[in-house]
N, C-alpha and C. Protein backbone atom coordinates (compact mmCIF):
# COMPACT_ATOMS: atom_id res chain seq x y z
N UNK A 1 -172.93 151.23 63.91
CA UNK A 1 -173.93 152.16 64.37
C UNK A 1 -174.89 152.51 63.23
N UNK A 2 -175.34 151.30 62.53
CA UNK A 2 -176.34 151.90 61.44
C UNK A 2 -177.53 151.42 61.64
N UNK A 3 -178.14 150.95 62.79
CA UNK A 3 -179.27 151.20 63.37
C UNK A 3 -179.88 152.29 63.24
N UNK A 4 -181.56 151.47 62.73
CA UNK A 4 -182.67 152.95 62.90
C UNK A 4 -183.14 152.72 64.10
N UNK A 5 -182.44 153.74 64.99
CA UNK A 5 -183.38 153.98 66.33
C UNK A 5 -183.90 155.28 66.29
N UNK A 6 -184.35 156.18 65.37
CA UNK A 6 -185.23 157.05 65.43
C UNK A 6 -186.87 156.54 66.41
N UNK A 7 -187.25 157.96 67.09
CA UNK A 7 -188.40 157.18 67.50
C UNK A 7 -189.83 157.79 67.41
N UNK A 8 -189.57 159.18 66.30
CA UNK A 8 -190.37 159.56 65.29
C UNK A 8 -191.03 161.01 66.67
N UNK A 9 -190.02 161.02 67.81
CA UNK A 9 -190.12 162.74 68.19
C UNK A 9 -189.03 163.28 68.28
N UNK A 10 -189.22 164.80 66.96
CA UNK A 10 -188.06 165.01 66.06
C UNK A 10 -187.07 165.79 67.39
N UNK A 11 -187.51 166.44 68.10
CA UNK A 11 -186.78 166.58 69.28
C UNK A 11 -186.22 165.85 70.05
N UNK A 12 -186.25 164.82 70.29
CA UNK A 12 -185.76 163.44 70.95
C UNK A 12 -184.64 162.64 69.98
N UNK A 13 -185.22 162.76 68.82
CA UNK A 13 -184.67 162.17 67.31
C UNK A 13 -183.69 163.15 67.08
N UNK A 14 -183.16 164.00 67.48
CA UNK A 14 -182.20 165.18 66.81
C UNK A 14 -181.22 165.09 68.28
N UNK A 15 -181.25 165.15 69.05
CA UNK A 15 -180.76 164.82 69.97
C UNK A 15 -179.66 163.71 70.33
N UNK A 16 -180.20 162.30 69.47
CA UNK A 16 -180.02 160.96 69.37
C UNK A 16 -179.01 161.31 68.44
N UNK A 17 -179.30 162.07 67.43
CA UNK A 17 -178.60 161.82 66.10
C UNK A 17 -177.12 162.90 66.78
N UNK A 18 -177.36 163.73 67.56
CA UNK A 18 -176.36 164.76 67.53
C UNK A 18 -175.17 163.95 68.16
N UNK A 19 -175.64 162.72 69.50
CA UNK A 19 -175.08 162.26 70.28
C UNK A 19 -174.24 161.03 69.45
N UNK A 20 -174.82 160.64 68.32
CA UNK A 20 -174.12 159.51 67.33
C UNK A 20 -173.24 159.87 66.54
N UNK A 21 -173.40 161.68 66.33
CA UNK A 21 -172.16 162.25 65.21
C UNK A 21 -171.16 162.30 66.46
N UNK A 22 -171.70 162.41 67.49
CA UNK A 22 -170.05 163.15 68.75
C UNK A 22 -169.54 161.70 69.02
N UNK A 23 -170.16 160.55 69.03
CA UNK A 23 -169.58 159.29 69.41
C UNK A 23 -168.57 158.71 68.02
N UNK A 24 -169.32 158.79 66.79
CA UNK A 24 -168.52 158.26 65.64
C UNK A 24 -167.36 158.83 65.46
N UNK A 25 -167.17 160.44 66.05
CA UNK A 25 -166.30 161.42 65.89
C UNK A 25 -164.80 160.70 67.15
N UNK A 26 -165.24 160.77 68.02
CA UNK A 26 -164.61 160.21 69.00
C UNK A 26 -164.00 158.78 68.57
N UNK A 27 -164.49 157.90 67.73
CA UNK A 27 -164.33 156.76 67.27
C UNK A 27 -163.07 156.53 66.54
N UNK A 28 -163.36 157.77 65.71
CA UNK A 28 -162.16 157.99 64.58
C UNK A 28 -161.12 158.68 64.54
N UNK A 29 -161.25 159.46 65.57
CA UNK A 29 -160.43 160.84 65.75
C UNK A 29 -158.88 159.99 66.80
N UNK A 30 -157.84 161.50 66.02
CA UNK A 30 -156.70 161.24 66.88
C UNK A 30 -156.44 161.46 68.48
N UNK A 31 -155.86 160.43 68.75
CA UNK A 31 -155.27 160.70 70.32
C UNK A 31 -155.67 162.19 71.02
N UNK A 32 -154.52 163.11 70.26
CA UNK A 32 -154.73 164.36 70.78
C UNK A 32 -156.16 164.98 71.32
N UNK A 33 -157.08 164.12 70.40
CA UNK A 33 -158.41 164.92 70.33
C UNK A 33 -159.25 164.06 71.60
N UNK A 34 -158.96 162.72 71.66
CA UNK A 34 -159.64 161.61 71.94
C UNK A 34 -160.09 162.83 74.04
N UNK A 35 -159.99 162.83 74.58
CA UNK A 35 -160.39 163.28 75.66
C UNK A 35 -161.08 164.87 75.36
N UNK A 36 -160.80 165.65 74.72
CA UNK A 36 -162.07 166.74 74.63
C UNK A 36 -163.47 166.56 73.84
N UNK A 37 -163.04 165.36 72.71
CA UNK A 37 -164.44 164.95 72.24
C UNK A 37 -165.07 164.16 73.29
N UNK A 38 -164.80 163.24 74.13
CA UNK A 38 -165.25 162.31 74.96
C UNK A 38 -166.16 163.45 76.25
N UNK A 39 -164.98 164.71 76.58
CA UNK A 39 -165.77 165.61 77.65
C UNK A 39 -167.14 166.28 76.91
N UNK A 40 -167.08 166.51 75.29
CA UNK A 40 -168.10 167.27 74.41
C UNK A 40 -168.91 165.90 74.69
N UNK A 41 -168.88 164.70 74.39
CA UNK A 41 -170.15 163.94 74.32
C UNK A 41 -170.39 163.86 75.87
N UNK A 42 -169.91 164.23 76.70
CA UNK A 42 -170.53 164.15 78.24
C UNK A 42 -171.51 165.30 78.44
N UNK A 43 -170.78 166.10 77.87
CA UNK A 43 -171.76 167.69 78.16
C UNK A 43 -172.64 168.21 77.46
N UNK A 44 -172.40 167.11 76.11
CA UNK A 44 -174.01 166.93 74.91
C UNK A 44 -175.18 166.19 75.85
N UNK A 45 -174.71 165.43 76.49
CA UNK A 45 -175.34 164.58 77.35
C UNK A 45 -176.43 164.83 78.30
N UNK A 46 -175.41 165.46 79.12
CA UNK A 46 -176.21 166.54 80.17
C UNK A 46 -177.10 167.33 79.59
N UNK A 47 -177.09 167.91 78.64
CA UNK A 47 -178.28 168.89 78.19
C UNK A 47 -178.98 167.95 77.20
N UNK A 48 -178.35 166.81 76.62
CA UNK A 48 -179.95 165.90 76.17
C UNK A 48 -180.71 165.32 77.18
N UNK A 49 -180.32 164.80 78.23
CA UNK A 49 -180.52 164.40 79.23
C UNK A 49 -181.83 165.82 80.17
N UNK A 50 -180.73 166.74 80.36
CA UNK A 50 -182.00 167.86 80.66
C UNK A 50 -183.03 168.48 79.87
N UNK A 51 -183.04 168.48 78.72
CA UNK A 51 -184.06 168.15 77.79
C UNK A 51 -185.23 167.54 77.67
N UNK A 52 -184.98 165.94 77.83
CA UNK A 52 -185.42 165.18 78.30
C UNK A 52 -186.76 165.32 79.66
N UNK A 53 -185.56 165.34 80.86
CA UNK A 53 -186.49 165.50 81.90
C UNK A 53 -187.35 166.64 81.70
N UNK A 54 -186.77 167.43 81.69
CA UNK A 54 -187.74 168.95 81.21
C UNK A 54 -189.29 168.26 80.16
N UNK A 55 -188.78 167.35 79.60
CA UNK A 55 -190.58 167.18 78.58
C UNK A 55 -191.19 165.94 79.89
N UNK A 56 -190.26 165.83 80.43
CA UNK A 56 -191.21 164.34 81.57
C UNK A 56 -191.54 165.43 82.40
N UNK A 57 -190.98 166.25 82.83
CA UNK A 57 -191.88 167.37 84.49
C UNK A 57 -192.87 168.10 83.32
N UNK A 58 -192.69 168.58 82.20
CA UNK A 58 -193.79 169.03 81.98
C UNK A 58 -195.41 168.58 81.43
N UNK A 59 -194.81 167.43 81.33
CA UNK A 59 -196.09 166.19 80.56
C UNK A 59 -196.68 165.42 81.66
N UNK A 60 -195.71 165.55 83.25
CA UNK A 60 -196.29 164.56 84.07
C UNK A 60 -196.30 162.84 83.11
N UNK A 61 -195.05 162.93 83.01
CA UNK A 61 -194.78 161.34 82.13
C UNK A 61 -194.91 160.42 83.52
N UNK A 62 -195.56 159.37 83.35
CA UNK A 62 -195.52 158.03 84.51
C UNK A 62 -194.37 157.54 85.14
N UNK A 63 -192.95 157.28 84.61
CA UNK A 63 -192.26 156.89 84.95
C UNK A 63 -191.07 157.54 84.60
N UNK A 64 -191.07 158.40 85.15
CA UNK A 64 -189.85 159.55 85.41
C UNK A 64 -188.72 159.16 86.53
N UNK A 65 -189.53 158.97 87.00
CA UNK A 65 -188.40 158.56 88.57
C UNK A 65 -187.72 157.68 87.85
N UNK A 66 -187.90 156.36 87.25
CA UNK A 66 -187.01 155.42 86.64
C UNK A 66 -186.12 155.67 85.24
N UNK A 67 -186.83 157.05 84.68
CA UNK A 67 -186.02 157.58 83.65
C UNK A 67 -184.53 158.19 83.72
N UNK A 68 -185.29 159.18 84.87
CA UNK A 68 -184.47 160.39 85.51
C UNK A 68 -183.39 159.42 86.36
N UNK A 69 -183.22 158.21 87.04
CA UNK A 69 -182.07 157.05 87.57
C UNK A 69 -181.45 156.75 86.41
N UNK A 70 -182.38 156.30 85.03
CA UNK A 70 -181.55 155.64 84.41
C UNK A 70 -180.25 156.87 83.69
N UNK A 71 -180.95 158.25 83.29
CA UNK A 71 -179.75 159.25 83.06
C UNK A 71 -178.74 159.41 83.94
N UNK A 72 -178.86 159.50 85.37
CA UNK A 72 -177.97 159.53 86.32
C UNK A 72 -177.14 158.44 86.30
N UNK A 73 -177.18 157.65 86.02
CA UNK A 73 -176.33 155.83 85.63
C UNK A 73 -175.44 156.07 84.44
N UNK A 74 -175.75 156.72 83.63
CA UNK A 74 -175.41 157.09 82.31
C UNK A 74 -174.63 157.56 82.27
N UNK A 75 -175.13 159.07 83.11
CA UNK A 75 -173.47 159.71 82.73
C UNK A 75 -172.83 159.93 84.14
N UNK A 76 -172.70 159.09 85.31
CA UNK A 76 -172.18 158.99 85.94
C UNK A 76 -171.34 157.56 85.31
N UNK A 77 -171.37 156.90 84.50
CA UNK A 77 -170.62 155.87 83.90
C UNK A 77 -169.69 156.32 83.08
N UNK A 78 -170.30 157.55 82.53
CA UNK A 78 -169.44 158.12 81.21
C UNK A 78 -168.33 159.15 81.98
N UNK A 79 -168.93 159.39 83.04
CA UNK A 79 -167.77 160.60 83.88
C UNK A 79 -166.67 159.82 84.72
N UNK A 80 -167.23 158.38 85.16
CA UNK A 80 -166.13 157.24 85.26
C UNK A 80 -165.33 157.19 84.46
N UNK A 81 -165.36 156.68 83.24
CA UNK A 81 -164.71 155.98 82.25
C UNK A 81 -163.80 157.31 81.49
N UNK A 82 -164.50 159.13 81.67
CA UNK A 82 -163.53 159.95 81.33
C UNK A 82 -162.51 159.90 82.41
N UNK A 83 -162.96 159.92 84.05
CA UNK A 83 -161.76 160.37 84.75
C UNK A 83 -160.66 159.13 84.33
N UNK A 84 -160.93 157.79 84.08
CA UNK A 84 -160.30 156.85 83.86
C UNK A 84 -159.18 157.16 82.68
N UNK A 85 -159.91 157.30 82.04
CA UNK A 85 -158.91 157.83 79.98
C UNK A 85 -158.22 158.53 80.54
N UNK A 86 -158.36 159.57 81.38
CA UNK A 86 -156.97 160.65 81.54
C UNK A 86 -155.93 160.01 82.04
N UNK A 87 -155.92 158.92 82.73
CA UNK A 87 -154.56 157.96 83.35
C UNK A 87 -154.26 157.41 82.62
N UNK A 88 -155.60 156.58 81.91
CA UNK A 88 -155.17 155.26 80.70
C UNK A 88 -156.18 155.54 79.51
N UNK A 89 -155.74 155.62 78.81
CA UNK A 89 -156.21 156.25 77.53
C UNK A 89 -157.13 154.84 76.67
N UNK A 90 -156.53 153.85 76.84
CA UNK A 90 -157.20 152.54 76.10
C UNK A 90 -158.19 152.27 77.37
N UNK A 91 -158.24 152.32 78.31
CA UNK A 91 -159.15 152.13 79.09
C UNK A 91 -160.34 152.84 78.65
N UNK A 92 -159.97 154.15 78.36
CA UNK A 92 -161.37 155.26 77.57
C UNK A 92 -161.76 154.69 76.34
N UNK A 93 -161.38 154.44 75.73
CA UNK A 93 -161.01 154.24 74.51
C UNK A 93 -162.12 152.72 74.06
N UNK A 94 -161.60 151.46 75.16
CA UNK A 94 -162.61 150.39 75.39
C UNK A 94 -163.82 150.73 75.36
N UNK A 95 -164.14 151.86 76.53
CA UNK A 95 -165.62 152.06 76.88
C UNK A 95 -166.44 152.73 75.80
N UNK A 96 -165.19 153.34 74.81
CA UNK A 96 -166.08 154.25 73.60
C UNK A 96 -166.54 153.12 72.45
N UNK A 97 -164.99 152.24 72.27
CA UNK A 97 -165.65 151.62 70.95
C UNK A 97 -166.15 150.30 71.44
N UNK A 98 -166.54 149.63 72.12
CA UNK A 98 -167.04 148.24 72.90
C UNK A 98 -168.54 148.25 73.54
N UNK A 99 -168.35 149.85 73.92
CA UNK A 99 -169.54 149.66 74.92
C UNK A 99 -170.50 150.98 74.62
N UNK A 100 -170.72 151.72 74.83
CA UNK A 100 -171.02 153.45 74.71
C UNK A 100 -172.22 153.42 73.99
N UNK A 101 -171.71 152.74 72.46
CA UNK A 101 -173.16 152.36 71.70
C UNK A 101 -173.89 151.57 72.21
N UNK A 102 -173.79 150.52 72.42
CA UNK A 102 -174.89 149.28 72.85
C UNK A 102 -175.64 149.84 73.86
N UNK A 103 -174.48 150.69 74.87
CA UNK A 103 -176.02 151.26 76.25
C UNK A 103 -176.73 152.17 75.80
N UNK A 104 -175.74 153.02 75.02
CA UNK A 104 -177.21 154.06 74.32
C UNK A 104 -178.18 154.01 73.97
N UNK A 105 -177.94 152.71 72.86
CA UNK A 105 -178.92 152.06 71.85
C UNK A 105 -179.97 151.18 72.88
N UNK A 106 -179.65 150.80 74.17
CA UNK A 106 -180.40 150.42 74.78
C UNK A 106 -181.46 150.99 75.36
N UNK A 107 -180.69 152.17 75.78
CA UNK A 107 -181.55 153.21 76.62
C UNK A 107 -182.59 153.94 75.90
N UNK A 108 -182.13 154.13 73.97
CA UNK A 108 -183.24 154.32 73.45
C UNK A 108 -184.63 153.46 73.34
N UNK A 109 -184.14 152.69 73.12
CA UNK A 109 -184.98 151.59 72.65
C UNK A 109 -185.80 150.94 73.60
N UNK A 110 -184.96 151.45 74.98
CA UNK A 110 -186.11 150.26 76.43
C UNK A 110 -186.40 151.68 76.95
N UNK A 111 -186.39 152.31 77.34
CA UNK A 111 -186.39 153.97 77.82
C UNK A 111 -187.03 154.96 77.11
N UNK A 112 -185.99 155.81 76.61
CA UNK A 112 -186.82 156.44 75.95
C UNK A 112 -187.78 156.21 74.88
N UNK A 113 -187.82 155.22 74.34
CA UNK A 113 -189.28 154.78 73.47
C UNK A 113 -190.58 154.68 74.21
N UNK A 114 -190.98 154.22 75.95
CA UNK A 114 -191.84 154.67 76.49
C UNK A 114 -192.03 155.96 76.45
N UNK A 115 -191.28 157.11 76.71
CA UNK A 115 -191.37 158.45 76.65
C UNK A 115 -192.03 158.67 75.45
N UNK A 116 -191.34 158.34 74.40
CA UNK A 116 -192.01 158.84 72.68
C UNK A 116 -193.74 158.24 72.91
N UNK A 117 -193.44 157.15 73.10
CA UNK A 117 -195.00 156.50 72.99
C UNK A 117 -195.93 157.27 73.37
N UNK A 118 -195.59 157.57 74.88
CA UNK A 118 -196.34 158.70 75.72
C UNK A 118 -196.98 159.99 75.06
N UNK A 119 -195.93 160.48 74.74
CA UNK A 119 -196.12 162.20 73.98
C UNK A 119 -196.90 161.30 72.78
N UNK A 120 -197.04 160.84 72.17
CA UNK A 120 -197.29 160.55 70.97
C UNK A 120 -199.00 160.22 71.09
N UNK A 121 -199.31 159.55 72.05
CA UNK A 121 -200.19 159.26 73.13
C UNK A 121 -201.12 160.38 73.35
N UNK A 122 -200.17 161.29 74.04
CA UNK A 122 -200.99 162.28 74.39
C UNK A 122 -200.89 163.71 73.74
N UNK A 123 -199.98 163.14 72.16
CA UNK A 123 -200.48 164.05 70.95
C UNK A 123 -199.16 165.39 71.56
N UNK A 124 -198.38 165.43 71.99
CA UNK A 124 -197.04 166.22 73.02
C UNK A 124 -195.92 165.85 71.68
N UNK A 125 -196.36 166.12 70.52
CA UNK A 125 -194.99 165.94 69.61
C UNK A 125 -194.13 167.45 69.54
């Protein structure tokens, strides 16, 4: 996870970064812990996520509708893969260290980087 995906709006960028300390944390951390950090990065989520939409309804961003699906995909995947860990713990566990980053890192980078562009665009830093 030592990708620079900053995308130079420090609100968007602080957000990103908060969601990479709760994932690395989850990465490393013991058993005991492994399912309340996983529910903390769901519910960091939701409010980066509402964050988010909140600057697209207020900017009138272009493609919201496809933003606002792709968050709903997100953490309806991540609320899968928690109810899953509570039965089978390596099952959670897969989706954290295999997968979790790469969609994030995706979603920054194909997703929200139109958003940054936008505000940036229309001077909304």
């Amino acid at each position: 996870m030592n990708d620079d995906i900053r995308l130079g709006v420090e609100s968007i960028d602080t957000k990103h970064d908060e969601f990479i300390t709760i994932l690395s944390k989850i990465k490393t951390c013991k058993s005991k812990d492994f399912l309340p950090l996983f529910l903390d990065m769901i519910e960091h989520t939701k409010k980066h996520f509402s964050m988010e939409e909140e600057i697209m309804n207020t900017t009138n961003f272009y493609d919201k509708k496809e933003h606002f699906d792709e968050h709903e995909t997100m953490l309806n995947e991540m609320l899968y893969f928690y109810e899953k860990a509570k039965k089978m713990p390596l099952f959670g566990k897969s989706y954290i260290n295999d997968y979790a980053y790469e969609k994030f890192k995706r979603h920054v980078l194909n997703v929200d980087s139109q958003l940054t562009m936008f505000l940036k665009k229309k001077g909304n830093l």
